[in-house]
N, C-alpha and C. Protein backbone atom coordinates (compact mmCIF):
# COMPACT_ATOMS: atom_id res chain seq x y z
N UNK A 1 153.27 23.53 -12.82
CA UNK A 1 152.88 24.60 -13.69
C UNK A 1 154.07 24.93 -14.59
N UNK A 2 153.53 24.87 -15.93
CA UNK A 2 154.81 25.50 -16.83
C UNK A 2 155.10 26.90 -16.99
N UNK A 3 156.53 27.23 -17.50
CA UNK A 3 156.93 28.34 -17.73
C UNK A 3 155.39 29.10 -18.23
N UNK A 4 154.72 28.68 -19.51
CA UNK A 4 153.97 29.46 -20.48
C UNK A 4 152.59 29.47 -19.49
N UNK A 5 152.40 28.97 -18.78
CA UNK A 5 150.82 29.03 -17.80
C UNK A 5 151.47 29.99 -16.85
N UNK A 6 152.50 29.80 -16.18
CA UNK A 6 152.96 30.95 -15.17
C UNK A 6 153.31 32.58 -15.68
N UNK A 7 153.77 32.80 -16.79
CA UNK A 7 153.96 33.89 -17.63
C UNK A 7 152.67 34.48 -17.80
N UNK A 8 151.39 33.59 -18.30
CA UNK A 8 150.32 33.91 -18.92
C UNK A 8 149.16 34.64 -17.41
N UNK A 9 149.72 33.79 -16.20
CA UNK A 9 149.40 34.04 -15.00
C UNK A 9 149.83 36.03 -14.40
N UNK A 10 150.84 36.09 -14.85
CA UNK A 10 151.88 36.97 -14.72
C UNK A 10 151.22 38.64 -15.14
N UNK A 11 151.42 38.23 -16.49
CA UNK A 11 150.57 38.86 -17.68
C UNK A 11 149.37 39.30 -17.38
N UNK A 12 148.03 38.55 -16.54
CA UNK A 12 146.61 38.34 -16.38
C UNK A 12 146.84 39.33 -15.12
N UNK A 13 147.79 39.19 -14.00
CA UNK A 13 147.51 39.75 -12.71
C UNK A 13 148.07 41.43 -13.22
N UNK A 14 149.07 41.53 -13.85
CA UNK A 14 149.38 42.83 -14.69
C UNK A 14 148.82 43.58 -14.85
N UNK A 15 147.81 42.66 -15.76
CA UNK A 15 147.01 43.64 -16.90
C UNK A 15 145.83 44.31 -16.19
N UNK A 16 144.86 43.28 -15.10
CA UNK A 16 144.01 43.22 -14.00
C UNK A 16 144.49 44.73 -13.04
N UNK A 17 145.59 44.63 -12.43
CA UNK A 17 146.26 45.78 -11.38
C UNK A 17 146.16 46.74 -12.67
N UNK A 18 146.56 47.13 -14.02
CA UNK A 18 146.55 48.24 -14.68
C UNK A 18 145.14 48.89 -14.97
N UNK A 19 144.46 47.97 -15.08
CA UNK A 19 142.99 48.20 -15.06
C UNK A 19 142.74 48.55 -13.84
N UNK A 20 142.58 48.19 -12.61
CA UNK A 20 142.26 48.55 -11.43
C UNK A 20 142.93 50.19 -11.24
N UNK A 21 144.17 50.41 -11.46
CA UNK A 21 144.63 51.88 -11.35
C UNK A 21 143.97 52.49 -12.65
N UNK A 22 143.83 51.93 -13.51
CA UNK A 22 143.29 52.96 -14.67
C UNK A 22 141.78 53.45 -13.93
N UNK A 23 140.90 52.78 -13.52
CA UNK A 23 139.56 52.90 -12.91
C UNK A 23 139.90 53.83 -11.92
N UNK A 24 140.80 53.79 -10.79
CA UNK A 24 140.99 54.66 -9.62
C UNK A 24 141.34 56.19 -10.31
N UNK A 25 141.98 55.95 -11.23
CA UNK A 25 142.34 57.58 -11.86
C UNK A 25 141.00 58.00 -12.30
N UNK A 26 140.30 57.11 -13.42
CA UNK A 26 139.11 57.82 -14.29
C UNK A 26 138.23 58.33 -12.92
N UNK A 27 137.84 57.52 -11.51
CA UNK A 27 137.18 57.85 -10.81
C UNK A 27 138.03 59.11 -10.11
N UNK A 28 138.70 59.13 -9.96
CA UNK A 28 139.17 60.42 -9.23
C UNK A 28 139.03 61.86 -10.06
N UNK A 29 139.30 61.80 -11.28
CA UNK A 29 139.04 62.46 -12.42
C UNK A 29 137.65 63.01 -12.60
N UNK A 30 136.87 62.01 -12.56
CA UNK A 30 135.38 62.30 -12.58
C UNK A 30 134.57 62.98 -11.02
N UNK A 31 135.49 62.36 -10.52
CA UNK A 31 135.12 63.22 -9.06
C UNK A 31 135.47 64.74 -9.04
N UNK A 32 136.79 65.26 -9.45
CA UNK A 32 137.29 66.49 -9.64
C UNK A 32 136.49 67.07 -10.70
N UNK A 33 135.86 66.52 -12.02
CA UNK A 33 135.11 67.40 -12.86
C UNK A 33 133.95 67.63 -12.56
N UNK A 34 133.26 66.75 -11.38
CA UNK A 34 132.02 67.33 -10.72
C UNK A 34 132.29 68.21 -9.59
N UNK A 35 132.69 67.96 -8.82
CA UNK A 35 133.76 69.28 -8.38
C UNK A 35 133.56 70.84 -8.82
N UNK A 36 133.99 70.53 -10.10
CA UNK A 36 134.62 71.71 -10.57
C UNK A 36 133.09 72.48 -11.74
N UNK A 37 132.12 71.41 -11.93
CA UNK A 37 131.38 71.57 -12.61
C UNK A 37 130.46 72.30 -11.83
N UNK A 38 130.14 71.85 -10.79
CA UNK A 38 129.60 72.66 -9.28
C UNK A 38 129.49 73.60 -9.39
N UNK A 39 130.90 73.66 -8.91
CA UNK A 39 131.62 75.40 -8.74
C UNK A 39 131.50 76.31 -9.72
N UNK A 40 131.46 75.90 -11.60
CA UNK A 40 131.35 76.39 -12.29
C UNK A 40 129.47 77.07 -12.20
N UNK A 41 129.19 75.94 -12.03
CA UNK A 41 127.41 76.58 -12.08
C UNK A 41 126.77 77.58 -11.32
N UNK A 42 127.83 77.44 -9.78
CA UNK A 42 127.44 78.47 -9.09
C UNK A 42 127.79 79.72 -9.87
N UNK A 43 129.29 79.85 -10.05
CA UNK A 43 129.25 81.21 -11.14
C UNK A 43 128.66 81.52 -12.39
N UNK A 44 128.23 80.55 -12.73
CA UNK A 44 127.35 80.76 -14.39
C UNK A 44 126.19 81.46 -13.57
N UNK A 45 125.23 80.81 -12.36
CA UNK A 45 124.40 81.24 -12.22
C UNK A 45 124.21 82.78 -11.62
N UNK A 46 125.07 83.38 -11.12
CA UNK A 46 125.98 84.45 -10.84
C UNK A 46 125.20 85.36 -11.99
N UNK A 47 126.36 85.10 -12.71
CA UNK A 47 126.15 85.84 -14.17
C UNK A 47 124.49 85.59 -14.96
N UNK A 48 123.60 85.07 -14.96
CA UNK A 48 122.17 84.46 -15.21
C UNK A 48 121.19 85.38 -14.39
N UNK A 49 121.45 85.39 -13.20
CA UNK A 49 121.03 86.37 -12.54
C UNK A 49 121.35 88.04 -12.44
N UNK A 50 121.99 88.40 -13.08
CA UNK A 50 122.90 89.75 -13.32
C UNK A 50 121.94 90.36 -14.61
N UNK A 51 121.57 89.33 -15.47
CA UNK A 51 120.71 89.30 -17.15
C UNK A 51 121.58 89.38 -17.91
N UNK A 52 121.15 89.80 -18.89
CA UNK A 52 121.74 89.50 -20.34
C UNK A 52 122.38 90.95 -20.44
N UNK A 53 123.54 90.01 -21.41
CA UNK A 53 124.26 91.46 -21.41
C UNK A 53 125.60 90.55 -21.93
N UNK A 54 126.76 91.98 -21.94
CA UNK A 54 128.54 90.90 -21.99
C UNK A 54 129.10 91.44 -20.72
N UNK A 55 129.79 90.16 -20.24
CA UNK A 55 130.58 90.60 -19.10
C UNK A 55 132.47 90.02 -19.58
N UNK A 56 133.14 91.22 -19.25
CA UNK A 56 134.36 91.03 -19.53
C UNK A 56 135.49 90.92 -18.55
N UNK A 57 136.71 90.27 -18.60
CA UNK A 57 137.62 90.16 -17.03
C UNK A 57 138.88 90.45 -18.05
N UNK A 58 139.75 90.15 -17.29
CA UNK A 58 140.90 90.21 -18.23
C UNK A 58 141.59 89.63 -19.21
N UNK A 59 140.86 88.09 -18.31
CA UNK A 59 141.25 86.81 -19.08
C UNK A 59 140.24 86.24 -20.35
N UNK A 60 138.47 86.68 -19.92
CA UNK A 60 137.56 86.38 -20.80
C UNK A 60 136.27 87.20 -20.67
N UNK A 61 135.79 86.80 -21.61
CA UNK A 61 134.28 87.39 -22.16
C UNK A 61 133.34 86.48 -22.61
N UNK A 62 132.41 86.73 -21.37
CA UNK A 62 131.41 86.14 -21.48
C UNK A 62 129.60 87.04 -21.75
N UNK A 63 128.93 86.24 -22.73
CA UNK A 63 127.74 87.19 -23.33
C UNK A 63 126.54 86.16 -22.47
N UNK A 64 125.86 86.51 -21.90
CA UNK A 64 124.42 86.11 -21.39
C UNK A 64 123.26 86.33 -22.53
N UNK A 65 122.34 85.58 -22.88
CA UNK A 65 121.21 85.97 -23.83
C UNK A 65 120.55 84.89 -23.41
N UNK A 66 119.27 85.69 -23.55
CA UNK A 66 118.03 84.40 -22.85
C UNK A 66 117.02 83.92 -24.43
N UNK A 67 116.82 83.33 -24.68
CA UNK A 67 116.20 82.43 -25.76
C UNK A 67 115.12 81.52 -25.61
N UNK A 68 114.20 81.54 -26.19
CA UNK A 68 113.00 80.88 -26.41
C UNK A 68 113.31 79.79 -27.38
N UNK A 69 112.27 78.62 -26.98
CA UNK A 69 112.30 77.71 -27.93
C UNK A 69 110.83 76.82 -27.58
N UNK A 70 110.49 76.19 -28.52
CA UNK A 70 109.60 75.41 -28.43
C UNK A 70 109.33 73.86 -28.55
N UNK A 71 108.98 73.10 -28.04
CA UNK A 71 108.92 71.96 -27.92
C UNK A 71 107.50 71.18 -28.29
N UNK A 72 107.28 70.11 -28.61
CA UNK A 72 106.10 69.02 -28.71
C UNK A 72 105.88 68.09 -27.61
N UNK A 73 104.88 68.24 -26.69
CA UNK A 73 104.76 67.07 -26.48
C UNK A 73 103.88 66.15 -26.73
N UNK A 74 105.13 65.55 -26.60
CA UNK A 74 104.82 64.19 -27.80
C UNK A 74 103.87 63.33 -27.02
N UNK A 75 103.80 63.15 -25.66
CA UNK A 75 102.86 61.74 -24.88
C UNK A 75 101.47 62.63 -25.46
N UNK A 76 101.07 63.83 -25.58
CA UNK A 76 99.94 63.99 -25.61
C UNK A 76 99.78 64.16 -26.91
N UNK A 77 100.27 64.86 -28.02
CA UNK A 77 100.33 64.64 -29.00
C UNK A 77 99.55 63.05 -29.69
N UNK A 78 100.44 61.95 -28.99
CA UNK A 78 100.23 60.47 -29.09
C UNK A 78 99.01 60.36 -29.24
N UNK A 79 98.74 61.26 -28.18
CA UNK A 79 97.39 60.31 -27.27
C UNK A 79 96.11 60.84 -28.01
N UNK A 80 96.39 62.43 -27.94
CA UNK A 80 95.43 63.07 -29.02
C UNK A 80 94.85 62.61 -30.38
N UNK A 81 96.03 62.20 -31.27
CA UNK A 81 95.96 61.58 -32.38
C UNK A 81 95.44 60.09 -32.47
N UNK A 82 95.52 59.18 -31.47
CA UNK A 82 95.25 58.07 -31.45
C UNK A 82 95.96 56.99 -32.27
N UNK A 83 97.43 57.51 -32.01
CA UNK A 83 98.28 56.63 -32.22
C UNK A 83 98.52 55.37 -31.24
N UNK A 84 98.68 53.90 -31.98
CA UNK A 84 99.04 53.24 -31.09
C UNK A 84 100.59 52.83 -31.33
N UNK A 85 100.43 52.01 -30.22
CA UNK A 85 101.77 51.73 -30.18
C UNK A 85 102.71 50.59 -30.94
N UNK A 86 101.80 50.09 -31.66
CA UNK A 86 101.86 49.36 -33.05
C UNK A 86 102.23 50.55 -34.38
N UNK A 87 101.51 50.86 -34.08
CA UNK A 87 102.23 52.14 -35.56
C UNK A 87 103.23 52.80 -35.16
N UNK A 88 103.47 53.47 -33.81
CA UNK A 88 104.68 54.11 -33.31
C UNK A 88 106.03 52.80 -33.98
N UNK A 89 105.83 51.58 -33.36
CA UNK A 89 107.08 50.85 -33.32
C UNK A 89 107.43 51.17 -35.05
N UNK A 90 107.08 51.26 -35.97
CA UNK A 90 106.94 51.18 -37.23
C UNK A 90 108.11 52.25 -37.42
N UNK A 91 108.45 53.15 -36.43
CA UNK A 91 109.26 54.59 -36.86
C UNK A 91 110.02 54.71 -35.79
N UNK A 92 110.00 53.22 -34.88
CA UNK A 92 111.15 53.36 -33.94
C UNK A 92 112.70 53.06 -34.80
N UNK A 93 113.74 53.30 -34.49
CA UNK A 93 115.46 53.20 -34.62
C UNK A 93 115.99 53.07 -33.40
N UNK A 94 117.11 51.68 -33.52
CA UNK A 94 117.61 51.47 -32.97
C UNK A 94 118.98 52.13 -33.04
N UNK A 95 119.52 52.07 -31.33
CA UNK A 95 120.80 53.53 -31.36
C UNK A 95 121.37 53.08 -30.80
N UNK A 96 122.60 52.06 -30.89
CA UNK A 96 123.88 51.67 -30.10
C UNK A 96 124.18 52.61 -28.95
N UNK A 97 124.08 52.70 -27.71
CA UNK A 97 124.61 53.36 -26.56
C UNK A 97 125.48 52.83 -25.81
N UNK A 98 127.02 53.33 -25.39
CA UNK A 98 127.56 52.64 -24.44
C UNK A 98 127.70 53.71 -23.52
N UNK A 99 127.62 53.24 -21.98
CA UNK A 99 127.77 54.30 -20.60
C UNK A 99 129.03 53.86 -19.92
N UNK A 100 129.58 54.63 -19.49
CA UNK A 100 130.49 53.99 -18.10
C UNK A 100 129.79 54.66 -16.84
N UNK A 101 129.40 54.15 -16.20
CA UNK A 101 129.33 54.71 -15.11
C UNK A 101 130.35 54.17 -13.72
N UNK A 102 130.85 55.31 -13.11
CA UNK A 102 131.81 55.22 -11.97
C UNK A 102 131.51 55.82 -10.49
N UNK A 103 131.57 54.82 -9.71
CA UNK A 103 131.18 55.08 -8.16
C UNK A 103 132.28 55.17 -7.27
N UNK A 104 132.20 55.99 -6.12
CA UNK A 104 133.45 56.05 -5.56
C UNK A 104 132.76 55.05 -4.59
N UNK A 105 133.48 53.95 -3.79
CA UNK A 105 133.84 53.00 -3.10
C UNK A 105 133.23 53.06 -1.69
């Protein structure tokens, strides 16, 4: 094996172990913000249940307001109208998505 295949060897197991710790952090990371996201909801829901209103501490202020909104649905909508699914594709768009998803071990 030459110098430049053993270097390139070198380099590959490097880069591989930096990636492997980069993954162990993002997963530990993501473990602590669900964690913490938890914990947060229990107190949001705290305050949700209390109603609407402002609640103030020393550090912050927080306002509760409950809101209406309205929605379509659309499967029946579809179905009502007698759309098929030949004319739907006509007004489909395509949307680049990338995910990471991370599992603890």
């Amino acid at each position: 094996m030459n110098h430049t295949t053993m270097t390139t060897l070198v380099s590959q197991a490097l880069s591989q172990n930096a990636q492997m710790e980069d993954l162990d952090k993002l997963g530990i990371l993501l473990a602590q913000i669900a964690d913490l996201q938890q914990e947060a909801d229990v107190l949001k829901d705290v305050f949700k249940n209390a109603g609407e209103g402002t609640y103030e501490s020393a550090l912050y202020k927080a306002t509760v307001t409950l809101s209406q909104r309205s929605t379509y649905d659309y499967k029946q909508m579809v179905a009502d109208m007698g759309i098929t699914t030949a004319q739907l594709q006509q007004y489909y768009k395509p949307v680049a998505s990338i995910a990471i998803r991370v599992t603890a071990r």
